[in-house]
N, C-alpha and C. Protein backbone atom coordinates (compact mmCIF):
# COMPACT_ATOMS: atom_id res chain seq x y z
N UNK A 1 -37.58 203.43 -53.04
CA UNK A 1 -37.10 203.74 -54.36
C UNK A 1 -38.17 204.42 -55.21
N UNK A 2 -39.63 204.22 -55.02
CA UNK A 2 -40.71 204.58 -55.66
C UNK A 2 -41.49 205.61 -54.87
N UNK A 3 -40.83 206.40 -53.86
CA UNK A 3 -41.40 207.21 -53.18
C UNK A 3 -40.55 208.57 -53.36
N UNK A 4 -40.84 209.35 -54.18
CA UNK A 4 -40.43 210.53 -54.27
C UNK A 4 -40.70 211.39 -53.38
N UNK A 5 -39.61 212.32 -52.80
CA UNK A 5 -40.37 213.74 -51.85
C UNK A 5 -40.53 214.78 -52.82
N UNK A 6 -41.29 215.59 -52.23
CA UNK A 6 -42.34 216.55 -53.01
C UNK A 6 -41.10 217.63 -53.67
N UNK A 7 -40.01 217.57 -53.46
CA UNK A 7 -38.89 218.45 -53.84
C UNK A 7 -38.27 217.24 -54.98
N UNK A 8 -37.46 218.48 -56.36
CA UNK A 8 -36.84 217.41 -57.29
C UNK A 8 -34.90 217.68 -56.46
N UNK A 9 -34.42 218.03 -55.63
CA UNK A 9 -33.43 218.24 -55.27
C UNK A 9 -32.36 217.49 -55.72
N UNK A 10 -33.67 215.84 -55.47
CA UNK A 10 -32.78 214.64 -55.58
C UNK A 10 -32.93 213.87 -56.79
N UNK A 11 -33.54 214.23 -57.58
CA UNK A 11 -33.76 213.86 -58.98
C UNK A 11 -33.24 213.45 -59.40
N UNK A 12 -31.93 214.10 -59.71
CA UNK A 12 -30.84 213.63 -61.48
C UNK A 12 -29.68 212.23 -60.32
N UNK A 13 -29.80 212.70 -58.86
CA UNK A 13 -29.15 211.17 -57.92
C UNK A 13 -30.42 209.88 -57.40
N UNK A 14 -31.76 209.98 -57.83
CA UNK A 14 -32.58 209.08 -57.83
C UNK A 14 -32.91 209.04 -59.46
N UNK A 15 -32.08 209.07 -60.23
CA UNK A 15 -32.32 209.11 -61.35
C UNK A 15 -33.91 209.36 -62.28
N UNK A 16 -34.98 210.18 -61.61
CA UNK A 16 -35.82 210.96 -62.27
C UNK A 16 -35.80 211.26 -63.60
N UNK A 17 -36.28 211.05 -64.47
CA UNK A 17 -36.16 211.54 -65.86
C UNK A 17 -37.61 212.64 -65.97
N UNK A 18 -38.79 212.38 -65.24
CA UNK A 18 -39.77 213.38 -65.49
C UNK A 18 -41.28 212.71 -64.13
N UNK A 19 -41.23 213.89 -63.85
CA UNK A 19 -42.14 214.02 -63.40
C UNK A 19 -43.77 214.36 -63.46
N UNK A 20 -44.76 213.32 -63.69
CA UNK A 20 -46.54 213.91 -64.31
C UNK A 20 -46.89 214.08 -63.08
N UNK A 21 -48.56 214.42 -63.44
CA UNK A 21 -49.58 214.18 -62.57
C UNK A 21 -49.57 213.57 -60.97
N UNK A 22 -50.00 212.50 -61.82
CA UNK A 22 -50.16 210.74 -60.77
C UNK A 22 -49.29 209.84 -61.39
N UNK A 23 -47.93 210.13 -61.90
CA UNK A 23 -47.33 209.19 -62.51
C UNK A 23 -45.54 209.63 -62.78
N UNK A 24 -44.46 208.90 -62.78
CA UNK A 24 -43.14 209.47 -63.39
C UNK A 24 -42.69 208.40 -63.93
N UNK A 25 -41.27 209.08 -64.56
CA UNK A 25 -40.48 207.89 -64.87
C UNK A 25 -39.17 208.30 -64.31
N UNK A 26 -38.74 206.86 -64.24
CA UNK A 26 -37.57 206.68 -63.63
C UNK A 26 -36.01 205.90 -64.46
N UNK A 27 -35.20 206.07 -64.33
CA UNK A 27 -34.23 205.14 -64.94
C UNK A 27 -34.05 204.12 -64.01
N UNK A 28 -33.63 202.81 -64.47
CA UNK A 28 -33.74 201.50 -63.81
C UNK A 28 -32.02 201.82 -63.02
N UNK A 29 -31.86 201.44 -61.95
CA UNK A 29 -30.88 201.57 -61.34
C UNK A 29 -29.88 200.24 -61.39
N UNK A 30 -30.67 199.07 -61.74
CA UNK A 30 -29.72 198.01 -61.88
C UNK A 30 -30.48 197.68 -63.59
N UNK A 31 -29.96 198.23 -64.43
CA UNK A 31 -30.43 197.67 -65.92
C UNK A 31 -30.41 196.58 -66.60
N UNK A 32 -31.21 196.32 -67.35
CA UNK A 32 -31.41 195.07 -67.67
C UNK A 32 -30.34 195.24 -69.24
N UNK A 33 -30.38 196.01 -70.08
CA UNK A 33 -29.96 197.32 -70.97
C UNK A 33 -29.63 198.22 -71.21
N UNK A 34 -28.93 199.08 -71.86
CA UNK A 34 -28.90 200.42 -71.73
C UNK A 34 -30.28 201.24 -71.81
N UNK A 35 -30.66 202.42 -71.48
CA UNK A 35 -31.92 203.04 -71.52
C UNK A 35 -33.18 202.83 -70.84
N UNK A 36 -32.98 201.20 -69.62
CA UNK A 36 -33.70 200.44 -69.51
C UNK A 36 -34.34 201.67 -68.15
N UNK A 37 -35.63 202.23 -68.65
CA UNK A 37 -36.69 202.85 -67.89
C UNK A 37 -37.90 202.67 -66.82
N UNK A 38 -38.06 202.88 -66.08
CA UNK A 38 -39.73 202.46 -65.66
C UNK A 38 -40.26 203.63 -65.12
N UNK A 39 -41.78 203.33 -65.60
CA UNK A 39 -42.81 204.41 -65.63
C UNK A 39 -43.80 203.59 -64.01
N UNK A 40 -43.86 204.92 -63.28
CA UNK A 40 -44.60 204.12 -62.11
C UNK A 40 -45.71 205.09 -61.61
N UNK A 41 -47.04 204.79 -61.18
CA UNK A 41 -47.41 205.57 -60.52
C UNK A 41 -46.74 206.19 -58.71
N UNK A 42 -47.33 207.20 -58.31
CA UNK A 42 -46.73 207.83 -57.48
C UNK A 42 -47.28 207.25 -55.71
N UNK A 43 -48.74 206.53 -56.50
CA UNK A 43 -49.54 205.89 -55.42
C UNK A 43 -48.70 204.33 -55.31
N UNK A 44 -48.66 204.05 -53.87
CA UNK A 44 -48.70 202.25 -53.55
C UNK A 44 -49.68 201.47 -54.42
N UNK A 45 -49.36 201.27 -55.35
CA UNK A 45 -50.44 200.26 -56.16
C UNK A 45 -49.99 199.00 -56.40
N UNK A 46 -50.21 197.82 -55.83
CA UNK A 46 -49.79 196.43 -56.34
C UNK A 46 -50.58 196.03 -57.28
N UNK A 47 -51.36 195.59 -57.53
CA UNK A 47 -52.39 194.92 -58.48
C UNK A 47 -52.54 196.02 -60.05
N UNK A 48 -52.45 195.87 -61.08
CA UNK A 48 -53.04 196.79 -62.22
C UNK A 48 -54.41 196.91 -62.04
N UNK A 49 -55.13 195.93 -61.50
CA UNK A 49 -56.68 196.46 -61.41
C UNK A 49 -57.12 197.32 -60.88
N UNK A 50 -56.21 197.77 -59.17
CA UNK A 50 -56.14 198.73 -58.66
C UNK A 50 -55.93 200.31 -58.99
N UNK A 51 -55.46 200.64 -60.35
CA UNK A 51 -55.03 201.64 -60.52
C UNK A 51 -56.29 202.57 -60.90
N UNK A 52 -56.22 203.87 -60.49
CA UNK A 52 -57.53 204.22 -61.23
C UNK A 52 -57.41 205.00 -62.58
N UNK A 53 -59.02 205.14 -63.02
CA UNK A 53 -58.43 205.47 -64.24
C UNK A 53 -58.03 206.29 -65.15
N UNK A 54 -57.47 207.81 -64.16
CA UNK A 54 -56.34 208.64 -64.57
C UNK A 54 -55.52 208.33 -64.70
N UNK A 55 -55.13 207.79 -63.40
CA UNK A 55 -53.50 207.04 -63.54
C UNK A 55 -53.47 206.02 -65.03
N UNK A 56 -54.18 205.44 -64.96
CA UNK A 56 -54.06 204.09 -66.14
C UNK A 56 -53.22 204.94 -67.68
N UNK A 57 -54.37 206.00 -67.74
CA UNK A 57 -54.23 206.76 -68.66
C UNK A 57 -52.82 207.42 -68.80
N UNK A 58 -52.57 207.87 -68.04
CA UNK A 58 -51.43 208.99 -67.49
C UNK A 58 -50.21 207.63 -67.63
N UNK A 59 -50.02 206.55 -67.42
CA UNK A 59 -48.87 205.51 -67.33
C UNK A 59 -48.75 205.31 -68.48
N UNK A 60 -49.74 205.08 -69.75
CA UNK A 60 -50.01 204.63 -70.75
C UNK A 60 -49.77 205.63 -71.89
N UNK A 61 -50.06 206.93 -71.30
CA UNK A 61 -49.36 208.67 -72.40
C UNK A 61 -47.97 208.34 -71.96
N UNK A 62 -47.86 208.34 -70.87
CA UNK A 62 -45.78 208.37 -70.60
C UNK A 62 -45.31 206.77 -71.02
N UNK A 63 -45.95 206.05 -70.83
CA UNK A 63 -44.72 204.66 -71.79
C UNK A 63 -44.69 204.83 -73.78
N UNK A 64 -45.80 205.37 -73.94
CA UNK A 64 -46.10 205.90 -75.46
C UNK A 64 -45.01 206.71 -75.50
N UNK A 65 -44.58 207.73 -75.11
CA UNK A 65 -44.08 208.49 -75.17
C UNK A 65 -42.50 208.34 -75.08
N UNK A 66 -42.10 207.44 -73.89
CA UNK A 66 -40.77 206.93 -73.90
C UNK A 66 -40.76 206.06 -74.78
N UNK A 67 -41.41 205.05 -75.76
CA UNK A 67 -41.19 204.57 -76.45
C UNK A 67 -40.30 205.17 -77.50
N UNK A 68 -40.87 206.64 -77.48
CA UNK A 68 -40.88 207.39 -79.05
C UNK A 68 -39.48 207.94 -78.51
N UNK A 69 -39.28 208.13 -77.32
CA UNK A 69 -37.74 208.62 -77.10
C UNK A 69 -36.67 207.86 -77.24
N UNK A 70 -37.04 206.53 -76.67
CA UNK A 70 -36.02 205.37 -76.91
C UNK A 70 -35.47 205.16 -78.41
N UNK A 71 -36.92 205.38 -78.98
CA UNK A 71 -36.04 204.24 -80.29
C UNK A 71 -35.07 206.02 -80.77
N UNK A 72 -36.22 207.29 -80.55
CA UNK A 72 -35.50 208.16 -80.88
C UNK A 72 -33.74 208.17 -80.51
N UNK A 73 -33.88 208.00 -79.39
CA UNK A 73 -32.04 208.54 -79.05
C UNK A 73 -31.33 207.31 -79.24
N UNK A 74 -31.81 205.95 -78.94
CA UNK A 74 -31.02 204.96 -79.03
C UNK A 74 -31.15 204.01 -80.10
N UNK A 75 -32.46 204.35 -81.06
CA UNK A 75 -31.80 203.70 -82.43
C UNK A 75 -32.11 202.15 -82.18
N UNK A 76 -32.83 201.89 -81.37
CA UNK A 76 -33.38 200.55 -80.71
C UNK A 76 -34.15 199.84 -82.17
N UNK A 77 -34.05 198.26 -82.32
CA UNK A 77 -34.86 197.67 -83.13
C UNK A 77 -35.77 197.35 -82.52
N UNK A 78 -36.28 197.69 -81.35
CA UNK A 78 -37.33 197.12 -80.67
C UNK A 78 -37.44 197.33 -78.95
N UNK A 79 -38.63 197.41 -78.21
CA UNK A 79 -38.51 197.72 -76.76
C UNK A 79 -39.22 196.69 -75.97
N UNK A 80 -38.51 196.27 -75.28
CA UNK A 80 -39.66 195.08 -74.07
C UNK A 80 -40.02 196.07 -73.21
N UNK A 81 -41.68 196.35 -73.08
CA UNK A 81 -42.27 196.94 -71.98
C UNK A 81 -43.17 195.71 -71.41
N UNK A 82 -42.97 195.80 -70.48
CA UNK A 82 -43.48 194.93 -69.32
C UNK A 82 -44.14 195.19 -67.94
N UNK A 83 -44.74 194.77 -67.25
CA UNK A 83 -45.02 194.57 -66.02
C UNK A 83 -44.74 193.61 -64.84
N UNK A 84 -44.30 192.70 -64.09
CA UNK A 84 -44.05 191.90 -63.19
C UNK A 84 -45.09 191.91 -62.01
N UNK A 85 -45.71 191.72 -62.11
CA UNK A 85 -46.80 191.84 -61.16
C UNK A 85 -47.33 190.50 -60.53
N UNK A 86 -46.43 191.17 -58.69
CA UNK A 86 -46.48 189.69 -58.17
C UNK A 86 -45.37 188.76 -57.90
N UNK A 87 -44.84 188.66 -56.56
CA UNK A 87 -43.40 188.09 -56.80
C UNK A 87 -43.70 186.30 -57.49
N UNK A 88 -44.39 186.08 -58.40
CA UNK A 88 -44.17 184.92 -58.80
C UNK A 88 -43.80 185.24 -59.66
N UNK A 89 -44.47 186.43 -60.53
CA UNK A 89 -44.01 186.96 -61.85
C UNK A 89 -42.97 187.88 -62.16
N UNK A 90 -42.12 187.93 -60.73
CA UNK A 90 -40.73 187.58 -60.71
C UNK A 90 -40.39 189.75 -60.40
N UNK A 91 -41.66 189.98 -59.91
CA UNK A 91 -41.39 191.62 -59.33
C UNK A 91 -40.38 191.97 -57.96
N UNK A 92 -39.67 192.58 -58.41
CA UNK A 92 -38.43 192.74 -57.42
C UNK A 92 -38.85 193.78 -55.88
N UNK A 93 -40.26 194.72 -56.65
CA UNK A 93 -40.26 195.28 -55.43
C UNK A 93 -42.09 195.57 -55.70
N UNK A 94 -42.81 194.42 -55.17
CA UNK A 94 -43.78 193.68 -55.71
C UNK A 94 -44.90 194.44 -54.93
N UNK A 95 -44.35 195.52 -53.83
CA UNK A 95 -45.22 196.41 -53.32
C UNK A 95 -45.93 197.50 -53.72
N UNK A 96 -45.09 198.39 -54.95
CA UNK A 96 -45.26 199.20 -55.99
C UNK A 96 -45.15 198.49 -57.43
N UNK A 97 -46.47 199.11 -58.12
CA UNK A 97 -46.07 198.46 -59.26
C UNK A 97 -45.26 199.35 -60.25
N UNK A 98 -44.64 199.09 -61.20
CA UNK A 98 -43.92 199.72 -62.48
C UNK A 98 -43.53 199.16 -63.70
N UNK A 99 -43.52 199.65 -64.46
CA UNK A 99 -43.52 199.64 -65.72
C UNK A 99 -42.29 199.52 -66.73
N UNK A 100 -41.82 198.33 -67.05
CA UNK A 100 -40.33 198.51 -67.61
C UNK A 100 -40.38 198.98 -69.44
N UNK A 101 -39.31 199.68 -69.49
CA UNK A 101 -38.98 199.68 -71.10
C UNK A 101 -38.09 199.64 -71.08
N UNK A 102 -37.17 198.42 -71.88
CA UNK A 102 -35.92 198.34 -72.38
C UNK A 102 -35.79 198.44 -73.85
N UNK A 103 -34.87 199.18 -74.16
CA UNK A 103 -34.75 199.39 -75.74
C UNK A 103 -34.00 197.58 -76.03
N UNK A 104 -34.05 197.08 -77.62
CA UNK A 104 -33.27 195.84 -77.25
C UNK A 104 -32.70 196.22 -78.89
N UNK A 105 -32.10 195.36 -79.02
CA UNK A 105 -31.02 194.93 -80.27
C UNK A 105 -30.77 193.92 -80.45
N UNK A 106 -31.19 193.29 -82.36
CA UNK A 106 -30.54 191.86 -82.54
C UNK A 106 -29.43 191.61 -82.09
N UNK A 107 -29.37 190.74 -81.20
CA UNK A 107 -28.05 190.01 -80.85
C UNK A 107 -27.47 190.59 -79.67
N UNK A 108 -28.46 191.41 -78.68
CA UNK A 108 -27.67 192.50 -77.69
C UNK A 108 -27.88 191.11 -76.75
N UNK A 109 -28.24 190.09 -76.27
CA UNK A 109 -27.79 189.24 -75.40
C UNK A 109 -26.74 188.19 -75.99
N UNK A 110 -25.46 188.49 -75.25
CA UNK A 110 -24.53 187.74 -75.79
C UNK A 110 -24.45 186.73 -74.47
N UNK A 111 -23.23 185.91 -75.11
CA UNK A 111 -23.14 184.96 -73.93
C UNK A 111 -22.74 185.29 -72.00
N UNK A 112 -22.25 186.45 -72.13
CA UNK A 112 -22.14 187.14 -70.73
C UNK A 112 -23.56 187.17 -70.45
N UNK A 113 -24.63 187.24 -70.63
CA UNK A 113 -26.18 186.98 -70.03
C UNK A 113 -26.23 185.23 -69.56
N UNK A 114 -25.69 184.75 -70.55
CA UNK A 114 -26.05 183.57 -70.18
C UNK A 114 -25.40 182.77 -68.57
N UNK A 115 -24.25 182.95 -68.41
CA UNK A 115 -23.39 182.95 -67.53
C UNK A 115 -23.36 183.92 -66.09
N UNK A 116 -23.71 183.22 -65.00
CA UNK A 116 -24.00 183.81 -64.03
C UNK A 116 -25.18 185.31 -64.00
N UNK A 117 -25.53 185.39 -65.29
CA UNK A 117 -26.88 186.38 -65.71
C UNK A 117 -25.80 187.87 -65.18
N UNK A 118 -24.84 187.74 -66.03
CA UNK A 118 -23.70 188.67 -66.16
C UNK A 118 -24.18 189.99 -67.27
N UNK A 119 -24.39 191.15 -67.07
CA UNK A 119 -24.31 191.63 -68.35
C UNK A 119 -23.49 192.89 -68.40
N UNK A 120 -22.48 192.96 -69.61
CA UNK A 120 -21.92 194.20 -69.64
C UNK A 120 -23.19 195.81 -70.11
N UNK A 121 -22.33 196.69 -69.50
CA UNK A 121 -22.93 197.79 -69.72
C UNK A 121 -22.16 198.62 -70.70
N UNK A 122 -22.17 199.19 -71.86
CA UNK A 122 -21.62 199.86 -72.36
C UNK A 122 -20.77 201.69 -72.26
N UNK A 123 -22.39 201.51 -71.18
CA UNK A 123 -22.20 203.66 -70.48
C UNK A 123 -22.59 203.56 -69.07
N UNK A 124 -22.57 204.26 -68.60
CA UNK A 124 -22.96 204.89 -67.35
C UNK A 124 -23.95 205.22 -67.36
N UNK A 125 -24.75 205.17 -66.03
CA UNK A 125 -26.22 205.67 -65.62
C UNK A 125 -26.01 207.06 -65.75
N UNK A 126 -24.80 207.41 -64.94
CA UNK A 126 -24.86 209.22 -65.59
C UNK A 126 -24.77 209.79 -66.50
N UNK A 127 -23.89 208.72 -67.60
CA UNK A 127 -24.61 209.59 -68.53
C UNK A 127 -25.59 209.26 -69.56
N UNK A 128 -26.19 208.22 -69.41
CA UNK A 128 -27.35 208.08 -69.72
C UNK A 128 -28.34 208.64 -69.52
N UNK A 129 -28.55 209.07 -68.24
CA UNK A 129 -29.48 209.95 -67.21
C UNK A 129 -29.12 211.25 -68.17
N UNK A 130 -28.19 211.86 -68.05
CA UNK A 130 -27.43 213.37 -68.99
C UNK A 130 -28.09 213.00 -70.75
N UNK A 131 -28.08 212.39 -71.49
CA UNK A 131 -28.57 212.52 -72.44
C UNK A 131 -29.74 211.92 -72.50
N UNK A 132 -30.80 211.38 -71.90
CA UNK A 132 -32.12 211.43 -71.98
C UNK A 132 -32.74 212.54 -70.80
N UNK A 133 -32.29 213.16 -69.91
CA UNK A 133 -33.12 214.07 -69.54
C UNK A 133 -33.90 215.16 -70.51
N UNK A 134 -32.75 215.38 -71.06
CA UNK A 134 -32.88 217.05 -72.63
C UNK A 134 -34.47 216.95 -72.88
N UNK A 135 -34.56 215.09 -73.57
CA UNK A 135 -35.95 214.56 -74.05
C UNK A 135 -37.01 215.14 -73.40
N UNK A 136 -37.30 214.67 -71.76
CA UNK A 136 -38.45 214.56 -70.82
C UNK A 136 -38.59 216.27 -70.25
N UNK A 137 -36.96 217.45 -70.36
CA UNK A 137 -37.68 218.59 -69.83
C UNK A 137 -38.22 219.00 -71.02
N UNK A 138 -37.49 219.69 -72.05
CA UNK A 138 -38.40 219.78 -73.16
C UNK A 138 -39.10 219.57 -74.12
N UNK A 139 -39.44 218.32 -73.59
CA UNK A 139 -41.27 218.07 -73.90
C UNK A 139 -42.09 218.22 -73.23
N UNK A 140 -41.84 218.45 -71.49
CA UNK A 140 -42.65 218.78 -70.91
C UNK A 140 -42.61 220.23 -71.15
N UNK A 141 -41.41 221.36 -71.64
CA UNK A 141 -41.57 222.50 -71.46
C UNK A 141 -42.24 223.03 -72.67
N UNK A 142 -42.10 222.28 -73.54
CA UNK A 142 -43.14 222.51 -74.92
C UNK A 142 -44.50 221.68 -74.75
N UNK A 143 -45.18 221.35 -73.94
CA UNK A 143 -46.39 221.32 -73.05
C UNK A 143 -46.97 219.85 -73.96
N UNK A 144 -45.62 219.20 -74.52
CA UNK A 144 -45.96 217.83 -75.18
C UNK A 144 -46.81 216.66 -74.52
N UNK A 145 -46.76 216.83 -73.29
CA UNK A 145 -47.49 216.18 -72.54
C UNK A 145 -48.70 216.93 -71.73
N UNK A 146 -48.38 218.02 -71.77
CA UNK A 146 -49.33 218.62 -70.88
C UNK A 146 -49.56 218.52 -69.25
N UNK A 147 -48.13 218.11 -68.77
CA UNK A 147 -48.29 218.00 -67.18
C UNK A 147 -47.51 218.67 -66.59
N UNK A 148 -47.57 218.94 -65.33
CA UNK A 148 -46.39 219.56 -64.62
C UNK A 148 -45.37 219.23 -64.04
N UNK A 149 -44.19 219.97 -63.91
CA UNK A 149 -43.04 219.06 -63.87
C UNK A 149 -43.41 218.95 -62.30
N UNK A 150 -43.58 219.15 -61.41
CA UNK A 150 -43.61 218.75 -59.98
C UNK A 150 -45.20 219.24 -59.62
N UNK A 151 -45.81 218.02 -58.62
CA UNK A 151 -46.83 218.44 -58.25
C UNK A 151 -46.92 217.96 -57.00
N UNK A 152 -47.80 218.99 -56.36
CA UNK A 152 -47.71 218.52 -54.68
C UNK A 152 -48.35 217.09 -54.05
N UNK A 153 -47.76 216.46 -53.46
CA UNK A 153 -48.74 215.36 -52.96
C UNK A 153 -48.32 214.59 -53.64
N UNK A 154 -46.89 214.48 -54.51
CA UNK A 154 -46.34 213.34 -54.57
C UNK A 154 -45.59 212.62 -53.85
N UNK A 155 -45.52 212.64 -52.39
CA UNK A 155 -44.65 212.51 -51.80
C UNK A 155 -45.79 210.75 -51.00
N UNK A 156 -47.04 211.04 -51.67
CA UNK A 156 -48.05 210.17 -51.09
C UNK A 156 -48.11 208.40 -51.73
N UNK A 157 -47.01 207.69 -50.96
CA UNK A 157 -47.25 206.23 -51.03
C UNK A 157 -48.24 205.42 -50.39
N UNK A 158 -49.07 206.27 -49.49
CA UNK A 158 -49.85 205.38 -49.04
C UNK A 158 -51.38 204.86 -50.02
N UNK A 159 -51.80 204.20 -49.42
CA UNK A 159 -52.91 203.46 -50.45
C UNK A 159 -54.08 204.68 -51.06
């Protein structure tokens, strides 16, 4: 899921929102929320200590940044960004690390969370994916970030 090939072919069906450096983001495929994102490096990194410190940097410009998109498009009172690091600390795919942002809202856990950890979704990943892409190409095409949208040698999960 965290291993991109060096082509975006499959992008907008691995739900890609943007591609950096040593780093992307992704839309969460099973959401916790609507908008609910993660920013990952492109390397196998388990541990945060491990990361080096471009990448650190480079994870830390792109969650800044989706922050500013989230509350932008979705009007969010607030975002849980997180890490799970470590299946004790409850990481689902504890081999790669990543980076969550969920936009949240007073009162957006209703009792369907509580109950079998049920939650309705309001939209679709597609088109969620369709109105936050607009965000991530042009800001990268207005050089808001300053990276390129595809770079070679991302296709590299190994250590």
């Amino acid at each position: 899921m965290f291993c991109l090939p060096d082509h975006t072919a499959e992008d907008a069906q691995r739900l890609v929102l943007f591609r950096g450096q040593r780093a992307f983001v992704i839309m969460n495929k099973f959401p916790y929320n609507n908008g609910h994102i993660m920013v990952c490096p492109y390397r196998h990194v388990m541990l945060l200590a491990d990361l080096e410190h471009e990448e650190t940097h480079e994870i830390m410009d792109l969650m800044q940044w989706c922050a500013v998109i989230l509350k932008q498009h979705f009007n969010c009172e607030g975002i849980n960004v997180g890490l799970n690091q470590g299946q004790a600390a409850g990481a689902g795919i504890r081999e790669h690390l990543h980076f969550h942002l969920v936009p949240r809202w007073t009162g957006d856990s209703s009792f369907m969370a509580v109950f079998d950890e049920v939650r309705t979704m309001p939209e679709h990943l597609n088109r969620t994916y369709a109105e936050l892409k607009p965000y991530f190409t042009n800001g990268a095409a207005a050089g808001e970030q300053g990276r390129n949208a595809s770079t070679p040698g991302q296709e590299s999960c190994g250590p």
